[in-house]
Protein backbone atom coordinates (compact mmCIF):
# COMPACT_ATOMS: atom_id res chain seq x y z
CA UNK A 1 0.00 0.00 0.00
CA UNK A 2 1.77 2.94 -1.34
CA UNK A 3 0.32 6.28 0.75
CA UNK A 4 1.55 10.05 -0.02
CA UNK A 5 4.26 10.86 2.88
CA UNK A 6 2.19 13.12 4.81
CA UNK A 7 -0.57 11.20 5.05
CA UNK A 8 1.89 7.98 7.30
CA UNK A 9 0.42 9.32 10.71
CA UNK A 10 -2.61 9.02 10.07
CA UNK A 11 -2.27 6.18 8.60
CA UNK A 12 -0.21 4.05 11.25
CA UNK A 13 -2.27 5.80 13.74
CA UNK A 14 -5.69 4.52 12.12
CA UNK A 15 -4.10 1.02 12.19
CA UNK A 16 -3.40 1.36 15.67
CA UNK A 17 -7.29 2.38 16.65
CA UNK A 18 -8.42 -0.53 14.49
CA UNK A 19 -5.88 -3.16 16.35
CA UNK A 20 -3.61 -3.92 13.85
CA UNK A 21 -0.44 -2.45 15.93
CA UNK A 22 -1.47 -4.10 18.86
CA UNK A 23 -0.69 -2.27 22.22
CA UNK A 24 2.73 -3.18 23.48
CA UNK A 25 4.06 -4.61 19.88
CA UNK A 26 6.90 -3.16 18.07
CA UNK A 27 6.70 -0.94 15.42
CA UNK A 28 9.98 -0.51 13.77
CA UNK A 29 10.64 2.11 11.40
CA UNK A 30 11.90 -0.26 8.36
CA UNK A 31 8.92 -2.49 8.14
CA UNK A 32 6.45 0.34 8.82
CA UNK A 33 8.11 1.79 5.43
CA UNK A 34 7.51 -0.90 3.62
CA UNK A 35 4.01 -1.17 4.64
CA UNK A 36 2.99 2.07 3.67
CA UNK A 37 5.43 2.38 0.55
CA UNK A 38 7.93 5.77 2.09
CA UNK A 39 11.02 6.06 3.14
CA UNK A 40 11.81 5.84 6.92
CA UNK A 41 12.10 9.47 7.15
CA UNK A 42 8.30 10.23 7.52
CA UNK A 43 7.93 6.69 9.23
CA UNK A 44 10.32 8.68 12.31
CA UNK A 45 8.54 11.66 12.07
CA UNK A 46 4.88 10.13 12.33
CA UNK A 47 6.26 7.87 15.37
CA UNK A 48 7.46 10.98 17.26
CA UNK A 49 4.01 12.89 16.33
CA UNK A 50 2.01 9.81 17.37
CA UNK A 51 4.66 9.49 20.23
CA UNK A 52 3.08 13.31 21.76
CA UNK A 53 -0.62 12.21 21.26
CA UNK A 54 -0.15 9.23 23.21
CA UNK A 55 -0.59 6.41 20.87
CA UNK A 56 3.17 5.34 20.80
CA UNK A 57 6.14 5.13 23.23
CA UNK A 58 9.86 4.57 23.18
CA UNK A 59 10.92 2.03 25.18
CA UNK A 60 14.89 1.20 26.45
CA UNK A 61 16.44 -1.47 23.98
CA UNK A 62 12.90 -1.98 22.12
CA UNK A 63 12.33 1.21 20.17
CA UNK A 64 9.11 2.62 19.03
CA UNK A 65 6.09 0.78 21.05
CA UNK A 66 2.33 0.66 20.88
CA UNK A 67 1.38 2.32 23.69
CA UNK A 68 -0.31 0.25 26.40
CA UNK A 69 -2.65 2.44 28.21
CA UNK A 70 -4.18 1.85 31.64
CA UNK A 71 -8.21 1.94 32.67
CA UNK A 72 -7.87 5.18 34.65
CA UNK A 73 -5.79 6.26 31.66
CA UNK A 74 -9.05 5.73 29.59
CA UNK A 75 -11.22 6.79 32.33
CA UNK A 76 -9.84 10.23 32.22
CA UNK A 77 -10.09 10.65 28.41
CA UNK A 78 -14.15 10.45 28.97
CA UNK A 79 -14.26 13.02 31.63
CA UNK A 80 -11.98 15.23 29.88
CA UNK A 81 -14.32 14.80 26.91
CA UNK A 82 -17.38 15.36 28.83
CA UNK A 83 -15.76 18.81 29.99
CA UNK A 84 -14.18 19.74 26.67
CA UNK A 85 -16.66 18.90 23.74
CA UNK A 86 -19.72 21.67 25.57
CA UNK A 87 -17.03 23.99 25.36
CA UNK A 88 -16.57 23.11 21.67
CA UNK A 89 -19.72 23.60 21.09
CA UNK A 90 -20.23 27.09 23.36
CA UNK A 91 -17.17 27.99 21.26
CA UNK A 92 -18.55 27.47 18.20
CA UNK A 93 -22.00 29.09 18.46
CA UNK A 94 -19.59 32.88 18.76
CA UNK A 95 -17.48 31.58 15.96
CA UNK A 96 -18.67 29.91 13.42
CA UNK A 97 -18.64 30.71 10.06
CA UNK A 98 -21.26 30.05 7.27
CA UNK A 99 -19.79 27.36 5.71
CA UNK A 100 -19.54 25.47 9.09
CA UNK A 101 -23.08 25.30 9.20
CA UNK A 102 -23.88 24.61 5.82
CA UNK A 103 -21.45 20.86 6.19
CA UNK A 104 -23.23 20.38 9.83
CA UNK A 105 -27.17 21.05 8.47
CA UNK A 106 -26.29 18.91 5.28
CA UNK A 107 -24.78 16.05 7.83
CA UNK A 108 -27.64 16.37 10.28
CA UNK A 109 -29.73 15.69 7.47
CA UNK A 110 -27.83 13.10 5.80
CA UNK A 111 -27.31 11.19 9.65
CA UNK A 112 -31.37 11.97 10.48
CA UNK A 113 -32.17 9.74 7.15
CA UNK A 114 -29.68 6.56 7.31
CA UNK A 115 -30.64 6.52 11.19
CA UNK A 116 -34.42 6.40 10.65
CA UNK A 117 -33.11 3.73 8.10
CA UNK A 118 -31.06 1.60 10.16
CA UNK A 119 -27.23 2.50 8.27
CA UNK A 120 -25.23 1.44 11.34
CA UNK A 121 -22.27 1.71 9.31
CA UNK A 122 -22.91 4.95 7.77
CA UNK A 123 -23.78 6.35 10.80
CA UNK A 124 -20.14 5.82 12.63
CA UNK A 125 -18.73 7.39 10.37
CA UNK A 126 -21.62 10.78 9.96
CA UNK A 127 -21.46 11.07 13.64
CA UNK A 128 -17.34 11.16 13.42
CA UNK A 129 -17.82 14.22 10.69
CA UNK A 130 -20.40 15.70 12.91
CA UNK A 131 -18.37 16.20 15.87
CA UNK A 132 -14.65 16.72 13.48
CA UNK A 133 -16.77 20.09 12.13
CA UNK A 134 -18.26 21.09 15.25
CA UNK A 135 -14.75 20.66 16.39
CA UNK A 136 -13.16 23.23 14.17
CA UNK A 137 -16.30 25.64 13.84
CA UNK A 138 -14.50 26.39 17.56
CA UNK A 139 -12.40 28.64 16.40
CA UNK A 140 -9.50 27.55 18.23
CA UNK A 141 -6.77 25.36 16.66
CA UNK A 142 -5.66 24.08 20.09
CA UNK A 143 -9.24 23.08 21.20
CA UNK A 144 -10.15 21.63 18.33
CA UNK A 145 -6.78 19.82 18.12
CA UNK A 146 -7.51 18.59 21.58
CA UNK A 147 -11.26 17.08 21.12
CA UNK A 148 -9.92 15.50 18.00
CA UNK A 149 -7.23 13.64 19.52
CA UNK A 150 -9.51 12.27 22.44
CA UNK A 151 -12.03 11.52 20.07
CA UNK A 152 -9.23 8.82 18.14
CA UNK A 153 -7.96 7.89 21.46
CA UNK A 154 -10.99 6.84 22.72
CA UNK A 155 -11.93 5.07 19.59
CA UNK A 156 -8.78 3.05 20.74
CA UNK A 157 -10.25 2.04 23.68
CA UNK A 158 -13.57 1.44 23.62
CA UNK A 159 -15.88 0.17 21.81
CA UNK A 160 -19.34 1.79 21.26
CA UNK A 161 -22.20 -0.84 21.49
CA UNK A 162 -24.62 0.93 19.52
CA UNK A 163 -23.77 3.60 16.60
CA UNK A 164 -25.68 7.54 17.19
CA UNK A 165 -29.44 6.32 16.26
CA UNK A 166 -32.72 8.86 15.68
CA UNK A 167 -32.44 10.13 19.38
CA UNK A 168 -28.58 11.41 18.89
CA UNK A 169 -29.22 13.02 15.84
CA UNK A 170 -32.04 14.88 17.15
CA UNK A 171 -29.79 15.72 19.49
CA UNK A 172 -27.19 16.82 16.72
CA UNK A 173 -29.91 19.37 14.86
CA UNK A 174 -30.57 21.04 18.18
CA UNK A 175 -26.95 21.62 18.54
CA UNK A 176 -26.56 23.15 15.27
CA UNK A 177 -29.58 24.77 15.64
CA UNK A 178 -28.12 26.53 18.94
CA UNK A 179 -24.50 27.43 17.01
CA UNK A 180 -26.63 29.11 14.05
CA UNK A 181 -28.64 31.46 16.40
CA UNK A 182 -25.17 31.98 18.18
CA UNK A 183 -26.68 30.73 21.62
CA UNK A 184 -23.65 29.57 23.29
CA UNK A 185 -25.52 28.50 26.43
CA UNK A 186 -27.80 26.48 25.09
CA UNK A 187 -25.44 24.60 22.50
CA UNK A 188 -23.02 23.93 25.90
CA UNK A 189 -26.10 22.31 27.71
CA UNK A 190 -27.52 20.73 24.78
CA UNK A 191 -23.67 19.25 24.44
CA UNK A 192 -23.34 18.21 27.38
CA UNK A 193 -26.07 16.26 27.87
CA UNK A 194 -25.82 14.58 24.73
CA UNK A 195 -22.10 13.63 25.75
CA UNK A 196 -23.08 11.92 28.72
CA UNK A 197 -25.38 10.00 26.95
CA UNK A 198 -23.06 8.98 24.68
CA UNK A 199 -20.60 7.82 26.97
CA UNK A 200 -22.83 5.69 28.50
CA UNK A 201 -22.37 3.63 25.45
CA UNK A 202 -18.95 2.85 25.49
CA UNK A 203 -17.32 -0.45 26.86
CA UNK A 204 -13.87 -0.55 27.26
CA UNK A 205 -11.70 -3.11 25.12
CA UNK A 206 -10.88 -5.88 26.71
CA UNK A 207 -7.06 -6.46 25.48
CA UNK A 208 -4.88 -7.59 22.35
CA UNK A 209 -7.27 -10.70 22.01
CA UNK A 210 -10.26 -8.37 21.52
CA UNK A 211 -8.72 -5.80 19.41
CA UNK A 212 -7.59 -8.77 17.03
CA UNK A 213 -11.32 -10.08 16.91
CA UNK A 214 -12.51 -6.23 16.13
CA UNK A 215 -10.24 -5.60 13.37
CA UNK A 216 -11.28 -3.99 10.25
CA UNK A 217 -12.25 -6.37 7.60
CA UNK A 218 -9.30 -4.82 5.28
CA UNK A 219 -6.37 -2.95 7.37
CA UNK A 220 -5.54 -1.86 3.34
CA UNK A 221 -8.00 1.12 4.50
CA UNK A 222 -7.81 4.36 2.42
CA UNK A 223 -6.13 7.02 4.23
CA UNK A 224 -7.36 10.36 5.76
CA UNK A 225 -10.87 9.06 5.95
CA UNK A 226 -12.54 9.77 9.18
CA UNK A 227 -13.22 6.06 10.00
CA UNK A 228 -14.07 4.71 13.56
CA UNK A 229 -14.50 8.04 15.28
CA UNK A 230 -16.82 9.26 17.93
């Protein structure tokens, strides 16, 4: 699989999320090149990148590592997300620009149809553009930066037992009804409550046996797609 340099973070790091790094295995820098068709060069650089976000660590005589992350490790990603994603949202209903809301009323709409028809596996991936958009339509690049990295680090380590359904993306047009009238209270509480409720739904992974068993069908996946986020 031969992937454009820039694009080898994402990459490894979407392999990771879908189990095929499994935590604590090696990733070393000369057969991660060959898997993705680079040199070794962006192979270093994504490790170090991926190294910051918490996804990999360097280990004494083993190298690069899937990182091997604790329960209260995971716990603490959910309560940072129930704080951070209102604030997204609060955020976003001061500074959001027209063409935020246009992709977040067309995906509303698009995620209110396949859920009222049952697209499970459309719906994962709507409800991961949802929340990427409402993400930047914050206005802050560190924010945003932030809620996206929890969002693919909690992907990691849970799994959600049931995909957003008619109820969440109600829940999603009120929000975007709240940025567009530039109510920044009631998008936070709306938010919020929908996050907990959310949450509720996620089971944490059991280990390397259960990651194997969830694998994607194909690791071959295209890159830069927003696949298996929150």
């Amino acid at each position: 699989m031969r992937i454009p340099a820039h694009s080898v973070c994402t990459a490894i790091r979407d392999d990771i999320v879908a189990g095929v790094h499994e935590r604590g295995s090696r990733l070393t820098e000369e057969l991660l090149a060959r898997r993705y068709g680079v040199s070794r060069v962006p192979v270093r650089e994504a490790l170090r990148t991926l190294e910051a976000e918490g996804f990999v660590v360097t280990r004494r005589h083993a190298g690069a590592c899937v990182a091997e992350p604790t329960e209260q490790e995971a716990s603490d990603l959910l309560e940072m997300r129930l704080l951070l994603e209102p604030l997204g949202a609060s955020r976003a209903a001061q500074r959001r620009t027209e063409a935020h809301l246009k992709v977040l009323r067309g995906l509303v709409r698009l995620g209110q149809e396949r859920a009222r028809r049952g697209h499970s596996d459309d719906l994962r991936s709507l409800d991961g553009w949802f929340h990427e958009t409402l993400a930047q339509a914050c206005g802050s690049p560190a924010l945003a930066s932030t809620l996206t990295r929890l969002r693919h680090m909690i992907a990691w380590m849970y799994v959600v037992e049931a995909p957003a359904g008619v109820e969440s993306w109600a829940e999603h047009g009120a929000i975007v009804d709240a940025v567009a009238r530039g109510d920044s209270e009631r998008a936070r509480a709306i938010t919020a409550v929908h996050t907990e409720r959310a949450t509720a739904a996620h089971r944490l992974r059991s280990g390397p046996g259960a990651e194997r068993a969830e694998r994607v069908r194909n690791s071959q996946h295209a890159v830069n797609t927003p696949g298996s986020r929150l």
